[in-house]
Each structure stands twice: as structure tokens, then as C-alpha cells.
Protein backbone atom coordinates (compact mmCIF):
# COMPACT_ATOMS: atom_id res chain seq x y z
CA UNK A 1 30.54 41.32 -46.70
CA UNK A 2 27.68 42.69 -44.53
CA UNK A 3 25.59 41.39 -42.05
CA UNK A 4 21.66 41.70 -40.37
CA UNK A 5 21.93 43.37 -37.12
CA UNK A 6 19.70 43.02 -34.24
CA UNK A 7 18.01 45.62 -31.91
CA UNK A 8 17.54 48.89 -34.57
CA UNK A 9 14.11 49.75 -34.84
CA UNK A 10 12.67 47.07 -37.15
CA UNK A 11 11.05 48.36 -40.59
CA UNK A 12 8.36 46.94 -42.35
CA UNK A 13 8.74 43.41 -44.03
CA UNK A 14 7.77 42.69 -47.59
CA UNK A 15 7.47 39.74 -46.90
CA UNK A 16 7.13 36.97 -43.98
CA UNK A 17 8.64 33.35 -44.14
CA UNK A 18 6.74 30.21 -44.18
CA UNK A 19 5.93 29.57 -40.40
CA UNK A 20 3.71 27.53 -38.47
CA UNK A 21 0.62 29.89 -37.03
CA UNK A 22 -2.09 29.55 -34.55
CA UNK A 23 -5.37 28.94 -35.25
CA UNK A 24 -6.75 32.52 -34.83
CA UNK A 25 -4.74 35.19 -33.96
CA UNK A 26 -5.00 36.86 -30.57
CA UNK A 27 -4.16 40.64 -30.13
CA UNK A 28 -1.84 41.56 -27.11
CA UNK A 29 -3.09 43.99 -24.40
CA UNK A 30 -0.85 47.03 -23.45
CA UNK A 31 -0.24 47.97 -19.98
CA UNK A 32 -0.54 51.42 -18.46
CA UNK A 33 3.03 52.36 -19.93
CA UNK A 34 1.75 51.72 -23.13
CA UNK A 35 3.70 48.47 -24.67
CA UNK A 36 1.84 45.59 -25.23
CA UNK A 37 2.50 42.53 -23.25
CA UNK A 38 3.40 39.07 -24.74
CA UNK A 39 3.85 36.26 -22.63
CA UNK A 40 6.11 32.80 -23.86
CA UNK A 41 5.87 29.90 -22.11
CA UNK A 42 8.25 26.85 -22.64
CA UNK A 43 6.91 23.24 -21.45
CA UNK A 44 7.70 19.84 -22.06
CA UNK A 45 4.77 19.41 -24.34
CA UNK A 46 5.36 17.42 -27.71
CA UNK A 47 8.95 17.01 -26.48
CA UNK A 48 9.05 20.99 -26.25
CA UNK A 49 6.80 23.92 -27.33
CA UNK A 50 6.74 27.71 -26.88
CA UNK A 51 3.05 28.83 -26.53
CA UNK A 52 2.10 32.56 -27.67
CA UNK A 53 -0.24 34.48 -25.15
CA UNK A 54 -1.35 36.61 -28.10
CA UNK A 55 0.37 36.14 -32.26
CA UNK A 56 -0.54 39.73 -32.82
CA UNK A 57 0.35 43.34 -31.62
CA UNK A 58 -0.17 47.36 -32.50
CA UNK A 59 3.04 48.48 -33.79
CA UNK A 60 5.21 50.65 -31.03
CA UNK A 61 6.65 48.57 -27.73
CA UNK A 62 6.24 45.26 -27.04
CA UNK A 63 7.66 43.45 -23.88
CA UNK A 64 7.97 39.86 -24.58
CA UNK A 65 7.96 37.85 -21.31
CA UNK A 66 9.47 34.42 -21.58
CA UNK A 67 9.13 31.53 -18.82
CA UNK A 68 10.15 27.99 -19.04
CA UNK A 69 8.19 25.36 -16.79
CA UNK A 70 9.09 22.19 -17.72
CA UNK A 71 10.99 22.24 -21.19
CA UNK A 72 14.47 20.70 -20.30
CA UNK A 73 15.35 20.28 -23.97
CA UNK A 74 14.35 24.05 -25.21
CA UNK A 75 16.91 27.12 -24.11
CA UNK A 76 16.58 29.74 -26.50
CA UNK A 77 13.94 32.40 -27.84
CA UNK A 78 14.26 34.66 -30.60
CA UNK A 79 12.27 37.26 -32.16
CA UNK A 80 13.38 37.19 -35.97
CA UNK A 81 12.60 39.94 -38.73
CA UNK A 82 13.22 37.77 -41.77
CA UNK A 83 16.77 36.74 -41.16
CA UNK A 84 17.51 39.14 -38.55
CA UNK A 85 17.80 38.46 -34.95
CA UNK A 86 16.12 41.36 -33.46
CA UNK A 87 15.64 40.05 -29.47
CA UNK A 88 16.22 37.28 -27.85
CA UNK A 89 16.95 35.15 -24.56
CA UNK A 90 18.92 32.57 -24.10
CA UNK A 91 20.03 29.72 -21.46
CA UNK A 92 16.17 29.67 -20.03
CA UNK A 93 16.71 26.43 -17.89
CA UNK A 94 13.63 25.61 -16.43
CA UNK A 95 11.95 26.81 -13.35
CA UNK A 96 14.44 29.85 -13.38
CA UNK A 97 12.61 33.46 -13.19
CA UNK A 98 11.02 34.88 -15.74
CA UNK A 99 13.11 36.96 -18.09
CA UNK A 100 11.96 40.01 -20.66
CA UNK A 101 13.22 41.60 -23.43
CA UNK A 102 10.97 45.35 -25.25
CA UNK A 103 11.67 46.20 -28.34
CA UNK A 104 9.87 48.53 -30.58
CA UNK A 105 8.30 47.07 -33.88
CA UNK A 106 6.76 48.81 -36.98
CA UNK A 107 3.98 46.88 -38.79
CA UNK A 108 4.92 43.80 -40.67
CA UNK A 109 5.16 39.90 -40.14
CA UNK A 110 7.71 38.37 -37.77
CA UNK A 111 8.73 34.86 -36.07
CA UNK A 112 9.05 33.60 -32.49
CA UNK A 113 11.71 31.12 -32.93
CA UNK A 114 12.21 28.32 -30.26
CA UNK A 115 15.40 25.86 -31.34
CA UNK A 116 13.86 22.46 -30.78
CA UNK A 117 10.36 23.06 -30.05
CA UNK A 118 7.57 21.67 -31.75
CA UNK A 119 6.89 23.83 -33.93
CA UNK A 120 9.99 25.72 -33.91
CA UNK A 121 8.55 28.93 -35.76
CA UNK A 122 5.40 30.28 -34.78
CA UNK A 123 4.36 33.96 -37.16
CA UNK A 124 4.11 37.13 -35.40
CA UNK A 125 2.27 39.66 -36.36
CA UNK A 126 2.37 43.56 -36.36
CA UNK A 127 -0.46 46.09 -37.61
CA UNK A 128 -0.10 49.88 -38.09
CA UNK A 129 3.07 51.93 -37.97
CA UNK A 130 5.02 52.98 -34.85
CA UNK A 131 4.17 56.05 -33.31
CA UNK A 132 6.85 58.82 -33.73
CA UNK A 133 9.31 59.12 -30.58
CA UNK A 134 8.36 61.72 -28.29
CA UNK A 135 10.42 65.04 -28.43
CA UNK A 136 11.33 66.88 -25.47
CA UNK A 137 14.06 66.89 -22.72
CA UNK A 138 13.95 63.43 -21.89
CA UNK A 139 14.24 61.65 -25.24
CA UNK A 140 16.88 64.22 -25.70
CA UNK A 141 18.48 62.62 -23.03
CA UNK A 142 18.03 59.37 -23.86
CA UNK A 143 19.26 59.81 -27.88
CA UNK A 144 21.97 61.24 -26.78
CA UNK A 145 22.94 58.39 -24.43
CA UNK A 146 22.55 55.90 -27.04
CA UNK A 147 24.79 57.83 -29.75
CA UNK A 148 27.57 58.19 -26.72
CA UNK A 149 26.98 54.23 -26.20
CA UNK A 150 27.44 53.21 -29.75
CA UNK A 151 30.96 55.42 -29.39
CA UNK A 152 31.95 52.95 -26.77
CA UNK A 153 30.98 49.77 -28.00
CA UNK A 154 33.16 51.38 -31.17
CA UNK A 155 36.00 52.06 -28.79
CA UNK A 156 35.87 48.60 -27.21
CA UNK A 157 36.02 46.68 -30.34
CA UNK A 158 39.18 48.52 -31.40
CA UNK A 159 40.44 47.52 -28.58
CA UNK A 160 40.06 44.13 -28.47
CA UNK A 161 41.18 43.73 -31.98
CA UNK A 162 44.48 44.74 -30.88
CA UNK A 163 44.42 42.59 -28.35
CA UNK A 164 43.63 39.63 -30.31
CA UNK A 165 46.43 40.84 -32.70
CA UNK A 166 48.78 40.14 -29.94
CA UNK A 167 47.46 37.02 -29.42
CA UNK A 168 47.35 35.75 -32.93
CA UNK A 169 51.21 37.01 -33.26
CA UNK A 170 52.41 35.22 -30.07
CA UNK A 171 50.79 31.81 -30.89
CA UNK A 172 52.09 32.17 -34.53
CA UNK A 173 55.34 32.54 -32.62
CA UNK A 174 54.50 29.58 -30.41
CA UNK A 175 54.98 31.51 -27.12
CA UNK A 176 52.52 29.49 -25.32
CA UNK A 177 53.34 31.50 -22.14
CA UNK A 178 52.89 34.89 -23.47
CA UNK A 179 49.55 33.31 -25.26
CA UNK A 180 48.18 32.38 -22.32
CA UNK A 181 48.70 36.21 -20.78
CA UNK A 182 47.16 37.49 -23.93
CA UNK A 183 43.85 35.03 -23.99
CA UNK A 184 43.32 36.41 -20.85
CA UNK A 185 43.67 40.05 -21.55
CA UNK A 186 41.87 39.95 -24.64
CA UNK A 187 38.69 37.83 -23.22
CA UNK A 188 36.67 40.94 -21.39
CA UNK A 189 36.38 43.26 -23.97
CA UNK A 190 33.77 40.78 -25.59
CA UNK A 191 32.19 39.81 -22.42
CA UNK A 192 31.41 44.03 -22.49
CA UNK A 193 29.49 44.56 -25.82
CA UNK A 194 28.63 40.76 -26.96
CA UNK A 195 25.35 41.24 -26.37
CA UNK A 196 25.07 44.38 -28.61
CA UNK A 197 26.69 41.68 -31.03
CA UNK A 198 25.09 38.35 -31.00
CA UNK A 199 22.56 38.63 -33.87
CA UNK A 200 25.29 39.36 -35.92
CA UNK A 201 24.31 37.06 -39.35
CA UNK A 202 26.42 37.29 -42.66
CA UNK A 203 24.71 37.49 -46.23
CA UNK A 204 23.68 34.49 -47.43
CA UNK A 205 23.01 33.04 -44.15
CA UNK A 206 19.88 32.08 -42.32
CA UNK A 207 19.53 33.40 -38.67
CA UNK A 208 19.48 29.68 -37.66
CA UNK A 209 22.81 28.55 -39.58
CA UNK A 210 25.68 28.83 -36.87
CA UNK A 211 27.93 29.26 -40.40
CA UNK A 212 27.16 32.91 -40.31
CA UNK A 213 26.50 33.82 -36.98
CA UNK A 214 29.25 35.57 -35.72
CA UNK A 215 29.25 35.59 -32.14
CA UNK A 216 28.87 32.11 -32.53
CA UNK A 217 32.25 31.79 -34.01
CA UNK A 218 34.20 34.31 -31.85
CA UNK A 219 32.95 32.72 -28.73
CA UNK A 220 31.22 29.33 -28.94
CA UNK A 221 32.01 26.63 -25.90
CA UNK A 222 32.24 23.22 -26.23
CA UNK A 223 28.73 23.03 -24.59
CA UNK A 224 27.34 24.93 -27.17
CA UNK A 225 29.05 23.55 -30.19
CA UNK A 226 27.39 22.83 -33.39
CA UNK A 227 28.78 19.74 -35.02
CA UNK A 228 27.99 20.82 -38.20
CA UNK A 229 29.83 23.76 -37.69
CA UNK A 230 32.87 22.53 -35.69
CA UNK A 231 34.57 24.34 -33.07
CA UNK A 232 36.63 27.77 -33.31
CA UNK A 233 36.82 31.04 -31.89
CA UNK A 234 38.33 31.96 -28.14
CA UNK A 235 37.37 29.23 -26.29
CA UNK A 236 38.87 26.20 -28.99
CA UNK A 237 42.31 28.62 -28.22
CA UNK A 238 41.78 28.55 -24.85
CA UNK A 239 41.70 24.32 -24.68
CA UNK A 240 44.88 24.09 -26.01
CA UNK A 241 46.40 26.88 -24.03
CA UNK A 242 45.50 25.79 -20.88
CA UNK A 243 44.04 21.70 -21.02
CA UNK A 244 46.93 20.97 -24.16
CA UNK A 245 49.64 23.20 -23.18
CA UNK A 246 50.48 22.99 -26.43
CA UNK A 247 50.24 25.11 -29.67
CA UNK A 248 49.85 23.69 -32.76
CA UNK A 249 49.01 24.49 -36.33
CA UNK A 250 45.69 24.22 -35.91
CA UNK A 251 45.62 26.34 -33.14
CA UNK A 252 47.66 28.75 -35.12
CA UNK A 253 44.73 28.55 -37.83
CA UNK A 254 42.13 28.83 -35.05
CA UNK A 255 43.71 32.32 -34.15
CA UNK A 256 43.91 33.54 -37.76
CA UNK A 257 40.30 33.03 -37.66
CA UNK A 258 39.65 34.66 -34.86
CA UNK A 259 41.25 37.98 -35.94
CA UNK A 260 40.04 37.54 -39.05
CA UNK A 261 36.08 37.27 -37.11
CA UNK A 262 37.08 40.36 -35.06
CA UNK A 263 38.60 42.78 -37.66
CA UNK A 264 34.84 41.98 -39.68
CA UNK A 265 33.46 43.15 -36.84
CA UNK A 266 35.04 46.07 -35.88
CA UNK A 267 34.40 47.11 -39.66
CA UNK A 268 30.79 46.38 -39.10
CA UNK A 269 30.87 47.91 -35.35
CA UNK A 270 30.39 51.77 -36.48
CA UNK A 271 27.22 51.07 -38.33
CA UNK A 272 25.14 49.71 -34.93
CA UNK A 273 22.04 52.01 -34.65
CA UNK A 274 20.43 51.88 -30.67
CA UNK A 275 17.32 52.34 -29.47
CA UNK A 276 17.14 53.29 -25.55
CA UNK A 277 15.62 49.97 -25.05
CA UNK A 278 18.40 47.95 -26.65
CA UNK A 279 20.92 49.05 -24.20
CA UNK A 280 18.73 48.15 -21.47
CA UNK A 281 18.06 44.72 -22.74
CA UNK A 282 21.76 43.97 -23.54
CA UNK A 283 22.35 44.97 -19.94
CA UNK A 284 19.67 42.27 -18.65
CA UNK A 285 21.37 40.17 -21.39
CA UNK A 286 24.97 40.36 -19.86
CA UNK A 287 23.48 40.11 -16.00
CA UNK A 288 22.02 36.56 -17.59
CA UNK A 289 25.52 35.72 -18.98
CA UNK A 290 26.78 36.09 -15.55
CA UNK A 291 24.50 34.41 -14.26
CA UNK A 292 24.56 30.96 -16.76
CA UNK A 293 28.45 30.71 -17.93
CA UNK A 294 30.25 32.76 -15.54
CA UNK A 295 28.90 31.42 -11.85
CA UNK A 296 28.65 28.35 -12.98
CA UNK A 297 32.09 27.71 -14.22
CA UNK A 298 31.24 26.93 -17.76
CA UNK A 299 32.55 29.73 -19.90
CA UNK A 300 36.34 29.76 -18.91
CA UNK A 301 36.33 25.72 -18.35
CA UNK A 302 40.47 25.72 -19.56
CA UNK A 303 41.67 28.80 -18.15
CA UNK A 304 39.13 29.55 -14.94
CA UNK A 305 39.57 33.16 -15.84
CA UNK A 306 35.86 33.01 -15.18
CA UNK A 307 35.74 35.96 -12.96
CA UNK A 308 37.64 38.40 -15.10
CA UNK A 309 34.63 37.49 -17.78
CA UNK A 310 31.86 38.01 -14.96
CA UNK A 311 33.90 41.73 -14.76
CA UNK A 312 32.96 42.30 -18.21
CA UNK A 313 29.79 41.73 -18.75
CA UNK A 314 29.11 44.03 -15.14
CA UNK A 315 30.95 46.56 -16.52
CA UNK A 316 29.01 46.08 -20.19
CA UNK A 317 25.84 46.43 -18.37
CA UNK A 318 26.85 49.02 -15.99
CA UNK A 319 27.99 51.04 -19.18
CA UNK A 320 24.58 50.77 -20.81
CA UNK A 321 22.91 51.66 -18.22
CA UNK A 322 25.09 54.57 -17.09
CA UNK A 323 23.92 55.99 -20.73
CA UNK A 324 20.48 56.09 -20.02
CA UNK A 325 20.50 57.19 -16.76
CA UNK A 326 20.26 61.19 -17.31
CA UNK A 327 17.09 60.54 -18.94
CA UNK A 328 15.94 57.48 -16.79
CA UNK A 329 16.30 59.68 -13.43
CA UNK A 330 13.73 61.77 -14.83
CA UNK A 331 11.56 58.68 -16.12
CA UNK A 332 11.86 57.52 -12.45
CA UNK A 333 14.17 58.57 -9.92
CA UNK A 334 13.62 55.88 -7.46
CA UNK A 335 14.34 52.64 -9.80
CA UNK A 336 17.51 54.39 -10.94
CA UNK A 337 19.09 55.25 -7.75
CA UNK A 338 18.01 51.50 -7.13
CA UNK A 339 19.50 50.20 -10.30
CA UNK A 340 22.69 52.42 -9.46
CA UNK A 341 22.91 51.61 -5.81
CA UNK A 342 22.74 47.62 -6.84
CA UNK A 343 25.60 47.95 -9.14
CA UNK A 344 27.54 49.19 -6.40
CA UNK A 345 27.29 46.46 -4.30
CA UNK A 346 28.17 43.94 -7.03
CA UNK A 347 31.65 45.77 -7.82
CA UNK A 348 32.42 46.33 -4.40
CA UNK A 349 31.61 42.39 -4.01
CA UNK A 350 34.30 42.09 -7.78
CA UNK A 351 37.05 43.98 -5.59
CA UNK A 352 37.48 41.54 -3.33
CA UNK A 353 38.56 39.11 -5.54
CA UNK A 354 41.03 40.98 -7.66
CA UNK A 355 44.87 39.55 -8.03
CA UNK A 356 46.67 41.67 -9.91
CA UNK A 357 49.56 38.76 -10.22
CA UNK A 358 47.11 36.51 -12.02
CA UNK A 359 46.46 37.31 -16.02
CA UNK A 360 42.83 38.97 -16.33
CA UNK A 361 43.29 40.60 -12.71
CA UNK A 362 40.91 38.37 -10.59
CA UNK A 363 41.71 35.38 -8.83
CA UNK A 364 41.28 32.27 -10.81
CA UNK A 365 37.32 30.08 -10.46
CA UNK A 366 38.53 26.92 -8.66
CA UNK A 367 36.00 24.46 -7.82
CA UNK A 368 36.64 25.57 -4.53
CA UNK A 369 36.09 29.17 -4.92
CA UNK A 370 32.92 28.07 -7.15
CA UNK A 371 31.81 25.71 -3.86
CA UNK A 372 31.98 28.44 -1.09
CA UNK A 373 31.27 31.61 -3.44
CA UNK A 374 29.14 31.07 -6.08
CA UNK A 375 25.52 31.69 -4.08
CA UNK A 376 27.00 34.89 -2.75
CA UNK A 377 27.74 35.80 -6.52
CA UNK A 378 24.36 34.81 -7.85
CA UNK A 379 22.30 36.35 -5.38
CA UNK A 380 24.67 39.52 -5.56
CA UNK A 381 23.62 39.57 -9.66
CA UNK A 382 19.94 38.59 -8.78
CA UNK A 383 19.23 41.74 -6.52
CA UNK A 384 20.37 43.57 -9.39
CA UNK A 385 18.64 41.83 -12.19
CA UNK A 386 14.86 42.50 -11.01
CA UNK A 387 15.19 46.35 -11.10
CA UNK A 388 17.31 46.57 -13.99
CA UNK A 389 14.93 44.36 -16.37
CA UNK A 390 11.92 47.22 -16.04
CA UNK A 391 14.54 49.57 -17.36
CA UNK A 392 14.20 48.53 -21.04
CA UNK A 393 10.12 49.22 -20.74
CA UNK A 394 10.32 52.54 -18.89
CA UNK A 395 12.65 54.20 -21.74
CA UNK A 396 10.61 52.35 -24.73
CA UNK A 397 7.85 54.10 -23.80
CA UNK A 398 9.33 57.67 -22.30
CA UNK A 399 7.31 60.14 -23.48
């Protein structure tokens, strides 16, 4: 079996799928970096709509900037190369900050795709061919931090399939105490690479068809389940861990299909192709899964092993950034010692909640904890979400 990735640099289409379009087409500007600038806007109109700033750009970068004013029922952009995921943003609640996402395109016909929104599809289109990448010192840098990235996302999927094997084996053996110990210890290496991950699609599915999205069915929550789909993957283990205390055979099933999800991808894991840009958008990405399912209490609702998932995707992010950074502290010194200075303070802020006596090493996400803490957190992640997201442009455009 094989599956579309998202975030290599994105060929040429054939050919484009039926989608709604605008009237004319409008061209995007560039900015003085040199990637053209698309804005999205989400509002409440028609029950929900996504509205273009421009439906057409010169191949090479483009920064996509999405903001949601008033559309409570719309949460999710995509930018789709036939069936392939190839950017997106997700959990855009209304009236939260702006968010971005650069990616480079080559000519061809692509879809903005807002779930719910009216239209849902709207056709995006590229002219010309991408400009070759610039050769010299700096992109030398930079290639060579995206080849050493790929080795770790490699590294961290092997390890969490053993993990996961332990888990599997102990609730086959119905050791519901050693089960819980390994749920927690197998949790963070997702929360590290799942955003190099999540547009994941098997053959034979469509991009929108939960069926054969992968990170949907390693590590959907009950908030986001699809009923035509059903519920599986970590969290539907974690319910009956930790809400059940009990293990039964379909939790035993659940895990079989778990490790069954994760050995795929590890087989799948060594073919991932980078671009500089897509490690700096999957750190943004993981900085905004902090910020929407960790502080909030939502991701680990069983378990509250919430903070030992925050410590993931912080030390995903951190990872992909620490990759670029030979080549961004020539691109500019000051935003990296920034960038690098900021993810300081947010470990140092991690450290003091660590509890080595409690499974996943961090102190369990009471209500409580969540009442007093969680503005500390988010502002903590915010001061180091503004300088990171202009990382993604300034390497997409390095020259």
C-alpha cells in the first residue's frame, strides 16, 4: 500500500478536479522576499465561506495567510494537489491570530479546501515553473538540515513502534496497569513528528475521506470523530484505560490496529522528502497543537497526560527548527537568536512541572492545574509562535 504525502515540492498536475472558481481570477502580489502573498479569510457568510485574496500565483513560494472572523462552524484549511494534502491549518477558532503556512509550488491547478464552507473547494491556480533553488553556502546549509531532519523523524517512528508494540502486548495480556504506563510512554513520540505526518492519504482514498487518512486513525479524539468512520487509534485506548478501567476485546482489537497504523507508517516514514520550509511550518504546526488540544485539556481528556504531549510537540518543533538554524543564522541572525532564545524560556517553563513518579514524566493536567496555569502556558507558546511563523518564508526564499 502507498500513500500521497504532503509538504515535497509539488509537481505539475495533469489534471485539476472539478471545483467551484471565482469569477475572474486574481494574480497574487509577492513581497520583497519574493513569495507571493495569499490571504484566506473565514466568515460566517452562507453559513461559512473561505474568500481567496487572489485564485492565481507565479510558480516558486507562496505564503498563504489564513484568518477566521466570524466562521464558528469552519476550522480547517487545506491546500490540496489532487488528492494530496500539501499545507494546511487547522483548529482556526475565530478571532484567534492569524496563522501562515509557505510552500513552494510548480505550475499546475490546485484546491483551497475549507470542510463546511460554502463552497467547500475553491481552484487554485499556478503558472510557470519554479525557479531552481539557489546554490551556495546557505542552501547548503539548509539541504543538509532537512536530510539530517528526515533521519530523525525516521528514528522517532522506530521508536514509537516499539513502544506501541509494548502496548499492544500488555493489553493483549490484559495488564491494564502496565497498559496504562505504556499509553503514556508511547504518546510523545507522535506529538514530535505528527505534523510531518498528517496528510498521510492511502490509495484509493480521497484527501477528504477520514478512511484513509492516517493520522486520523492513529490519533483522532472524540471531538474530532467522524461517525462514518468510528473511533480508533490512541485516544479510543486511552478511554478505556483510564475512564473504563477496563480492557476488553475491543480494546484489544483497537490496539492491533494501532500497530498495525504505525508499522505502515514507519514503512512509509523513510520515503518523506523536505523542503526547508516544511520543517518550519510543521514547527508552527506543533506550537498550534499546543496551543488547541494540549492547554486546553482536550487531547489527553482520559489520562491528563496532557503535558507530557505539550513536551512533544516543543521538542518536535524545537527539532525542526534546530535543523535549519545553521543556515537561518546566516538568513538572519537576529530572528534566530530570537526564535532560539524563546524556546528556552518555554522548556525552562516544561521543567517545572516534571514528576518523574508519574507515567509520561510531567505532572498530570487537573482542572486545577489547567485553572491557575494554563494563561502562563499559552502566552509562554504565543511569544514563541510570532517569530517562529516568519521562519518558513525566510528559508523558502534563501537565496
Amino acid at each position: 500500500m502507498s500513500v500521497s504525502r504532503s509538504y515535497p515540492i509539488i509537481l505539475p498536475l495533469l489534471a485539476a478536479l472539478a471545483t467551484s472558481t471565482s469569477a475572474s481570477a486574481q494574480t497574487a502580489e509577492s513581497n520583497a522576499s519574493g513569495a507571493a502573498q495569499v490571504a484566506i479569510t473565514m466568515t460566517s457568510d452562507n453559513g461559512g465561506s473561505c474568500k481567496l485574496s487572489a485564485t492565481e500565483a507565479a510558480a516558486g513560494p507562496v505564503t498563504f495567510t489564513v484568518t477566521n472572523q466570524t466562521a464558528t462552524a469552519l476550522t480547517e484549511v487545506e491546500l490540496l494537489s489532487g488528492n494530496r494534502i500539501i499545507g494546511e491549518k487547522e483548529n482556526l477558532a475565530p478571532g484567534l491570530p492569524s496563522v501562515t503556512f509557505t510552500v513552494t509550488l510548480g505550475g499546475g491547478s490546485y484546491d483551497i479546501y475549507c470542510p463546511g464552507a460554502d463552497p467547500q473547494k475553491t481552484a487554485f491556480t499556478v503558472t510557470g515553473a519554479a525557479a531552481k533553488r539557489a546554490e551556495g553556502s546557505v542552501s547548503e546549509l539548509l539541504d543538509k538540515g532537512t536530510a539530517d531532519y528526515s533521519a530523525y523523524v525516521n528514528k522517532t517512528v522506530d521508536a514509537m513502534v516499539v513502544a506501541v508494540t509494548k502496548l499492544d502486548a500488555d493489553i493483549t495480556a490484559g495488564d491494564l496497569e502496565a497498559a496504562k504506563t505504556d499509553y503514556a510512554h508511547a504518546r510523545p513520540f507522535y506529538e514530535r513528528i505528527e505534523s510531518d505526518v498528517d496528510g498521510f492519504v492511502m490509495d484509493g482514498f480521497d484527501a477528504t475521506d477520514n478512511h484513509g487518512n492516517l493520522d486520523y486513525l492513529i490519533d483522532m479524539r472524540a471531538s474530532n470523530e467522524d461517525p462514518a468512520v468510528g473511533w480508533s487509534g490512541y485516544h479510543a485506548i486511552e478511554r478505556d484505560l483510564f475512564e473504563r478501567g477496563a480492557i476488553t476485546d475491543d480494546t484489544k482489537t483497537t490496539a492491533h490496529e494501532l500497530l498495525k497504523n504505525v508499522k505502515l507508517l514507519d514503512q512509509l516514514a523513510p520515503s518523506l522528502e523536505f523542503w526547508p520550509e516544511d520543517l518550519a511550518n510543521g514547527a508552527a504546526d506543533l506550537l498550534e497543537e499546543v496551543q488547541s488540544t494540549k492547554i486546553s485539556g482536550e487531547e489527553e481528556a482520559y489520562s491528563h497526560i496532557d503535558l507530557a504531549d505539550f513536551a512533544g510537540n516543543v521538542e518536535g518543533a524545537e527539532q525542526a527548527f534546530a535543523y535549519l538554524e545553521p543556515g537561518m543564522a546566516q538568513i538572519d541572525p537576529d530572528l534566530t537568536k530570537r526564535v532560539s532564545d524563546e524556546f528556552d524560556k518555554v522548556r525552562a517553563l516544561l521543567d517545572g512541572y516534571r514528576d518523574n513518579t508519574v507515567p509520561g514524566g510531567y505532572v498530570l493536567y487537573t482542572d486545577a492545574l489547567k485553572a491557575s496555569d494554563k494563561v502562563t502556558l499559552s502566552r509562554a507558546i504565543q511569544s514563541l509562535q510570532e517569530p517562529l511563523s516568519r521562519v518558513a518564508e525566510k528559508v523558502a526564499t534563501a537565496g
